[in-house]
Protein backbone atom coordinates (compact mmCIF):
# COMPACT_ATOMS: atom_id res chain seq x y z
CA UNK A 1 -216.65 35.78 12.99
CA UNK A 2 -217.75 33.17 10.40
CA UNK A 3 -215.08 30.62 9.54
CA UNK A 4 -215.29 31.94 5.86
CA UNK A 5 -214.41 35.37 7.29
CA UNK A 6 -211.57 33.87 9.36
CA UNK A 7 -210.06 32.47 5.93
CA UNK A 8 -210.00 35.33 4.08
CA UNK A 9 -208.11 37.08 6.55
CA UNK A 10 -205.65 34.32 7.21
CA UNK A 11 -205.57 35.18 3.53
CA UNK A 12 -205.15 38.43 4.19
CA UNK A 13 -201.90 37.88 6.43
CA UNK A 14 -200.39 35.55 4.40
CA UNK A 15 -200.94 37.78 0.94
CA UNK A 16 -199.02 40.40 3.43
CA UNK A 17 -196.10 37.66 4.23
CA UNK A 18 -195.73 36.72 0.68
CA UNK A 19 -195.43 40.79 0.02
CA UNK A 20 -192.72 41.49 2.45
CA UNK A 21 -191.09 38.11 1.63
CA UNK A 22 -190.69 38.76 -2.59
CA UNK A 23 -189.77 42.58 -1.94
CA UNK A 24 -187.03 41.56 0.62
CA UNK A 25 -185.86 39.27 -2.09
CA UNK A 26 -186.31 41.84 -4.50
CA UNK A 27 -184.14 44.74 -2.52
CA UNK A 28 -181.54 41.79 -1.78
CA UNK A 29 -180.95 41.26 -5.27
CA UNK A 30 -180.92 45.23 -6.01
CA UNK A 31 -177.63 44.88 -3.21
CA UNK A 32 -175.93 42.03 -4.23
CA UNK A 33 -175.92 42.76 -7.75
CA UNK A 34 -174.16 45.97 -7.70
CA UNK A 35 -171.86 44.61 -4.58
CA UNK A 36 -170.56 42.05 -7.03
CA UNK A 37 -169.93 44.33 -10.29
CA UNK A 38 -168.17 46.92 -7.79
CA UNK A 39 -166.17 44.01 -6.39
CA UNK A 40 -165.75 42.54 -9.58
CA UNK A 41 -164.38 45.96 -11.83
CA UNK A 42 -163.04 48.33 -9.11
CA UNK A 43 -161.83 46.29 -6.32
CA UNK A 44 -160.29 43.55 -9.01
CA UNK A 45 -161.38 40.99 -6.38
CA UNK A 46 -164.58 39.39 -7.81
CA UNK A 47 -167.10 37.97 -4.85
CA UNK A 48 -167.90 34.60 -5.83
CA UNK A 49 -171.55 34.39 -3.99
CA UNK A 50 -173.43 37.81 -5.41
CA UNK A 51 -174.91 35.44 -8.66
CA UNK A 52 -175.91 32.49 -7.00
CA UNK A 53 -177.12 34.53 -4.12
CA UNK A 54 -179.09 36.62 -6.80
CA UNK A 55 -180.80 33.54 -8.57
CA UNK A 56 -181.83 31.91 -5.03
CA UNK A 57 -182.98 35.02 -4.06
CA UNK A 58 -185.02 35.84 -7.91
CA UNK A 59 -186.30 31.70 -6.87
CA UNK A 60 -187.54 33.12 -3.81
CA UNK A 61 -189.11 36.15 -5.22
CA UNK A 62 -191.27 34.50 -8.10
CA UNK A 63 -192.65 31.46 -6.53
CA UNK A 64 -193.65 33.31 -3.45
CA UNK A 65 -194.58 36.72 -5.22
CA UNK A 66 -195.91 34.63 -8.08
CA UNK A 67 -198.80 33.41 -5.59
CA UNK A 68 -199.09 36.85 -3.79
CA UNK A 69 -199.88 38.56 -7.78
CA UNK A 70 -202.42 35.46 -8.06
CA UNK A 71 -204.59 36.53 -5.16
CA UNK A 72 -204.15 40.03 -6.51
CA UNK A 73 -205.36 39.79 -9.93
CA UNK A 74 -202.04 41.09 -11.36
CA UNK A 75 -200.69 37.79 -12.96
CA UNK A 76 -200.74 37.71 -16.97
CA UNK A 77 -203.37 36.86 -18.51
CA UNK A 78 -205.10 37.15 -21.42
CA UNK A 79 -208.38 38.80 -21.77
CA UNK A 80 -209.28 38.96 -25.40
CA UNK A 81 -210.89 35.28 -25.26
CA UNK A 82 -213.07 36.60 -21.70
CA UNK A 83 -214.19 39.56 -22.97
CA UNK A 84 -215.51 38.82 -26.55
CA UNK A 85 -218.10 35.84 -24.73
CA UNK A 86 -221.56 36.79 -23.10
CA UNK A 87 -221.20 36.91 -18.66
CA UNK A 88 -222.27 33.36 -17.94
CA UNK A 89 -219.56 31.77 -20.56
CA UNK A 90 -216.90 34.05 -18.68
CA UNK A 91 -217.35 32.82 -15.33
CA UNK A 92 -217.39 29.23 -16.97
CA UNK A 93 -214.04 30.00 -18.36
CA UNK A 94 -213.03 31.61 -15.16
CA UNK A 95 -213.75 28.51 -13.01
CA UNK A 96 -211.82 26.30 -15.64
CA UNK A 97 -208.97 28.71 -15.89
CA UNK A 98 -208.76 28.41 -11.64
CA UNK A 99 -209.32 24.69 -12.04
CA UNK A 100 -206.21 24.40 -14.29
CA UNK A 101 -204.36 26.58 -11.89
CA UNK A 102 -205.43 23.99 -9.12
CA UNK A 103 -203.80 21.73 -10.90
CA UNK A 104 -200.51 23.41 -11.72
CA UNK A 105 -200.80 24.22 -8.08
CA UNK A 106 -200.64 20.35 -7.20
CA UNK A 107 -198.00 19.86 -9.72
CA UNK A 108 -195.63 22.77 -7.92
CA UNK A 109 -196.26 21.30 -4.63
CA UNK A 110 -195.99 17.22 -5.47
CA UNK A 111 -192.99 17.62 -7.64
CA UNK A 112 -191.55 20.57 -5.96
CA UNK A 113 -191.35 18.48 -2.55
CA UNK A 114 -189.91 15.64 -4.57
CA UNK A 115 -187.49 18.08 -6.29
CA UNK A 116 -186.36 19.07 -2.65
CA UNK A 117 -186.33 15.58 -1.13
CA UNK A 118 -183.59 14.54 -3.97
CA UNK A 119 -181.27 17.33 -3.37
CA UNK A 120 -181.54 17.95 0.20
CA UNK A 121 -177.90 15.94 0.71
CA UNK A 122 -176.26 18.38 -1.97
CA UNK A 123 -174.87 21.50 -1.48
CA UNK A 124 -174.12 24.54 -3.27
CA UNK A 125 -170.14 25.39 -3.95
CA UNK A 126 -170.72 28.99 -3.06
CA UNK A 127 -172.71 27.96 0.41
CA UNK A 128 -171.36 24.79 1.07
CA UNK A 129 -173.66 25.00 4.39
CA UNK A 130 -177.04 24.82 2.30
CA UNK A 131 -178.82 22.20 0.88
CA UNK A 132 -179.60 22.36 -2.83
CA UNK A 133 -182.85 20.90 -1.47
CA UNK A 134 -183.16 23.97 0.83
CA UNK A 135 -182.99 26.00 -2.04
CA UNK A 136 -185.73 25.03 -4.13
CA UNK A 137 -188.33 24.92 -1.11
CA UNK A 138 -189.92 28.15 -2.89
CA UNK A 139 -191.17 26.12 -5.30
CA UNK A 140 -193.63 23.70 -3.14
CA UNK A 141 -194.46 26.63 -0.74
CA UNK A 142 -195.24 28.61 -3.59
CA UNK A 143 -197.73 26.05 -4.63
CA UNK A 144 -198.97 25.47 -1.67
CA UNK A 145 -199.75 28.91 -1.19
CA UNK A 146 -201.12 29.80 -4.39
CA UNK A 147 -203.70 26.80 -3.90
CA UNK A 148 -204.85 28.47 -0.51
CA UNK A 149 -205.30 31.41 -2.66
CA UNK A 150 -207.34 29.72 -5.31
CA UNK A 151 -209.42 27.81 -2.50
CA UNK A 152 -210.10 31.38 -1.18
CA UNK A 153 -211.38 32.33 -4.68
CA UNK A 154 -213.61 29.40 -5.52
CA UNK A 155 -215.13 29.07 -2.12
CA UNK A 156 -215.80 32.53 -1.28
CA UNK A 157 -214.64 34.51 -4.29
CA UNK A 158 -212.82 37.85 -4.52
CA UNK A 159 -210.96 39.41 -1.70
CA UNK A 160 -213.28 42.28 -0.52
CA UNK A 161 -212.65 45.86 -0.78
CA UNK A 162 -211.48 45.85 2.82
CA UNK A 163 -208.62 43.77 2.21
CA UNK A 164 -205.09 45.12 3.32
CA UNK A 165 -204.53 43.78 -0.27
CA UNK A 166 -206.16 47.37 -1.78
CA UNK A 167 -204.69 49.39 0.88
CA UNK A 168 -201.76 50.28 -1.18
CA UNK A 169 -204.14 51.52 -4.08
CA UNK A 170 -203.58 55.44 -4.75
CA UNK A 171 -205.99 57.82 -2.87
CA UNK A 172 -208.33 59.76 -5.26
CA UNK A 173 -207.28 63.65 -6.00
């Protein structure tokens, strides 16, 4: 197996971790939500974690899902500027549009690891076990993953067909 081959799987499995990880967040917020309005209106004793839970677990889900819908092609985008320019003009703008995610990338991870660095010794009132710092470490892994991803597309280009990314596509009738 060629080292480029290796990559793209350890793509592969960490596409598949970033999955799991944003739809756990996902369902987690789809419990505490609803745990907290129930609490809230019919028990007349009003949790006080369900909302900060909610928005460290919505963190969670788009810096981590944010890099898994990168490798997938499912980010925004727009496409109007791409499509009206002849083939070789596209991939130019493709490479600079990847370049500029490189560098929002770097920006994520440099001042997302200085973001958690400054509020590591503060806590939150509702979880006053857990660092701020703690909290925000989506934000630097995030980036860090989403430059792995973008690494995976300049140097070797799309994921192939074989990818456990497309093996949630529908099956034709």
């Amino acid at each position: 197996m060629t080292f480029k081959a290796r990559y793209t799987r350890a793509m592969d499995w960490l596409y598949l971790a970033c999955m799991v990880v944003s739809a756990s967040a996902l369902v987690l917020i789809t419990l505490a939500v609803p745990y907290g309005v129930f609490m809230r209106y019919v028990m007349n004793a009003a949790a006080s974690w369900p909302e900060p839970f909610s928005v460290l677990m919505m963190v969670m889900f788009t810096f981590v899902g944010g890099a898994a819908a990168f490798r997938a092609n499912v980010h925004i985008s727009v496409e109007m500027l791409t499509s009206a320019v002849p083939a070789a003009v596209r991939q130019g703008l493709l490479v600079a549009a990847r370049l500029c995610m490189v560098a929002t990338a770097l920006f994520m991870i440099v001042c997302g690891i200085e973001l958690v660095r400054v509020t590591m010794g503060q806590t939150i009132g509702e979880f006053p076990s857990l660092s701020v710092g703690v909290t925000y470490m989506p934000i630097p892994l995030g980036g860090f993953f989403t430059l792995l991803f973008i690494i995976e597309k300049l140097w070797i280009g799309e994921p192939p067909a074989t990818s456990m990314m497309f093996r949630d596509q529908p099956l034709a009738e």
